[in-house]
Protein backbone atom coordinates (compact mmCIF):
# COMPACT_ATOMS: atom_id res chain seq x y z
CA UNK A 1 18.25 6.74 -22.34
CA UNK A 2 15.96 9.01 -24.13
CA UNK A 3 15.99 12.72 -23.46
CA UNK A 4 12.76 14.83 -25.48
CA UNK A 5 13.62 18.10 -25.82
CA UNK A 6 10.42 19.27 -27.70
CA UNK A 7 6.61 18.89 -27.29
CA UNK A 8 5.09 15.48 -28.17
CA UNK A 9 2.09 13.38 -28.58
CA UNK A 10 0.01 11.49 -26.45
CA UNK A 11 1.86 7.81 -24.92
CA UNK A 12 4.88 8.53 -24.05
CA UNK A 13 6.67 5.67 -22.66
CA UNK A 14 4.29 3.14 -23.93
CA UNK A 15 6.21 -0.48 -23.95
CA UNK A 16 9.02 0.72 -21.92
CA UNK A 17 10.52 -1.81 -19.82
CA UNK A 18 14.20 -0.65 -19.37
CA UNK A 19 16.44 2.30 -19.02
CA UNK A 20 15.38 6.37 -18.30
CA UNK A 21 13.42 8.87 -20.25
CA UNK A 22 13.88 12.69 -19.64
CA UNK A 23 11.28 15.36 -20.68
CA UNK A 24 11.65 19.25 -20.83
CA UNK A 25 9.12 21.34 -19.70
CA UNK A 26 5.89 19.47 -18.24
CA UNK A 27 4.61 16.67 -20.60
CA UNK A 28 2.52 14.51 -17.85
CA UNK A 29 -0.61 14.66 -19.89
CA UNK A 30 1.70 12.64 -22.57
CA UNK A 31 2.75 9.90 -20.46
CA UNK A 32 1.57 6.34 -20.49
CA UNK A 33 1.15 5.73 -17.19
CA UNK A 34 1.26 2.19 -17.46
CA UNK A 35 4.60 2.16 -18.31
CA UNK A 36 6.56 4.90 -17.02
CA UNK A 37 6.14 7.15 -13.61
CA UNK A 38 8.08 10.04 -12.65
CA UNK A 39 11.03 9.46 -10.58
CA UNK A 40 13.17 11.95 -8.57
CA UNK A 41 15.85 13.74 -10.45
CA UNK A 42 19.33 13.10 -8.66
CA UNK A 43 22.50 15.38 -9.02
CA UNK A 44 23.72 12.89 -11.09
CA UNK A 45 20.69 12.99 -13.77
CA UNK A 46 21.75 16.80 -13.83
CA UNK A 47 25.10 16.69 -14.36
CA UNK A 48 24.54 13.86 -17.33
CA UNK A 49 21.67 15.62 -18.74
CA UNK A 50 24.06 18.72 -18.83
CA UNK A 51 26.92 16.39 -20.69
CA UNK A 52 24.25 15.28 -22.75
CA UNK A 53 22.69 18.74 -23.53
CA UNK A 54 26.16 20.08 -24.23
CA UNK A 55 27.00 17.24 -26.65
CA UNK A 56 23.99 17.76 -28.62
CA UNK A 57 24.70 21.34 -28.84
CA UNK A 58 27.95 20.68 -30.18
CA UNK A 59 26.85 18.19 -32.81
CA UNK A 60 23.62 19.94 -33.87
CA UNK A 61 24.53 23.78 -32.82
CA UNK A 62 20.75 23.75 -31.13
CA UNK A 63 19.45 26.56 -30.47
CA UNK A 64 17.11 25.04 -27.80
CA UNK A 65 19.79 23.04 -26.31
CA UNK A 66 21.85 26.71 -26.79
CA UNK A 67 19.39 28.14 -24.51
CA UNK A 68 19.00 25.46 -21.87
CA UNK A 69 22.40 25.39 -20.81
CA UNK A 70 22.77 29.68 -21.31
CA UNK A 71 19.95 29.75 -18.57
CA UNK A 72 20.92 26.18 -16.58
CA UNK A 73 20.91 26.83 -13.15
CA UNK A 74 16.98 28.49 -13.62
CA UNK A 75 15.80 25.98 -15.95
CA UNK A 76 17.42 22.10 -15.07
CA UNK A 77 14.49 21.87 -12.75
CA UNK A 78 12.12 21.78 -15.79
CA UNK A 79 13.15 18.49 -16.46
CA UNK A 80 10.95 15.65 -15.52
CA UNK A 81 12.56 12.22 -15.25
CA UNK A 82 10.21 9.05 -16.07
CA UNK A 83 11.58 4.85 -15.71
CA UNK A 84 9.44 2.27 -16.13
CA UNK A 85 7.22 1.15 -13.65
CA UNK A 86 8.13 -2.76 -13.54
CA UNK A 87 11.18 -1.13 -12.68
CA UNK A 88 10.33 1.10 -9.51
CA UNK A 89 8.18 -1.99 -8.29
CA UNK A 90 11.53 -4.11 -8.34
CA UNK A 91 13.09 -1.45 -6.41
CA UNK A 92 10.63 -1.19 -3.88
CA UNK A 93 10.37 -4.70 -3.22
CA UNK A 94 14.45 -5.01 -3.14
CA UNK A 95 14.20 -2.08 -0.70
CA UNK A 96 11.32 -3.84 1.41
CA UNK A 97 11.51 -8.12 0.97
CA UNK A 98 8.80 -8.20 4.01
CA UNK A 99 6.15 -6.43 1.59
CA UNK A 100 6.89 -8.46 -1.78
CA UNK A 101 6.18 -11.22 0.40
């Protein structure tokens, strides 16, 4: 699990093959799209993101994380969430046998 906070370079995601990435504020021109694709963010990824936001503050006193969770409700849906790719095609084919056939 990997949650970016800040701005960043290009290739994000580049050899990913496991687990969840989480960016702030839109950083598609970044990503590696051979890796990682966005996926839907669930009620779930919120409510961990906001444990893991929360956490940080506490241990780092943020002031970016600070202001995230002051404004939550207006700005959680600036996250983006990213897996890899190897890993949505598994799904879908789980999902759908008939097709992977």
């Amino acid at each position: 699990l990997v949650v970016i906070l800040g701005s960043t370079s290009k290739n994000i995601g580049a050899g990913m093959t496991g687990g969840r990435l989480f960016t702030y504020q839109d950083q598609d021109d970044n990503i590696n799209k051979n890796y990682i694709d966005q996926a839907p963010l669930s009620d779930e990824d919120e409510s961990e993101l906001k444990d893991l936001l929360s956490e940080y503050l506490k241990n780092t006193d943020s002031s970016r994380a600070k202001s995230i969770l002051d404004n939550w409700d207006k700005l959680k849906s600036e996250f983006r969430k990213y897996i890899p790719v190897k890993q949505i095609q598994a799904t879908i084919e789980e999902n759908n046998p008939e097709k992977a056939a």
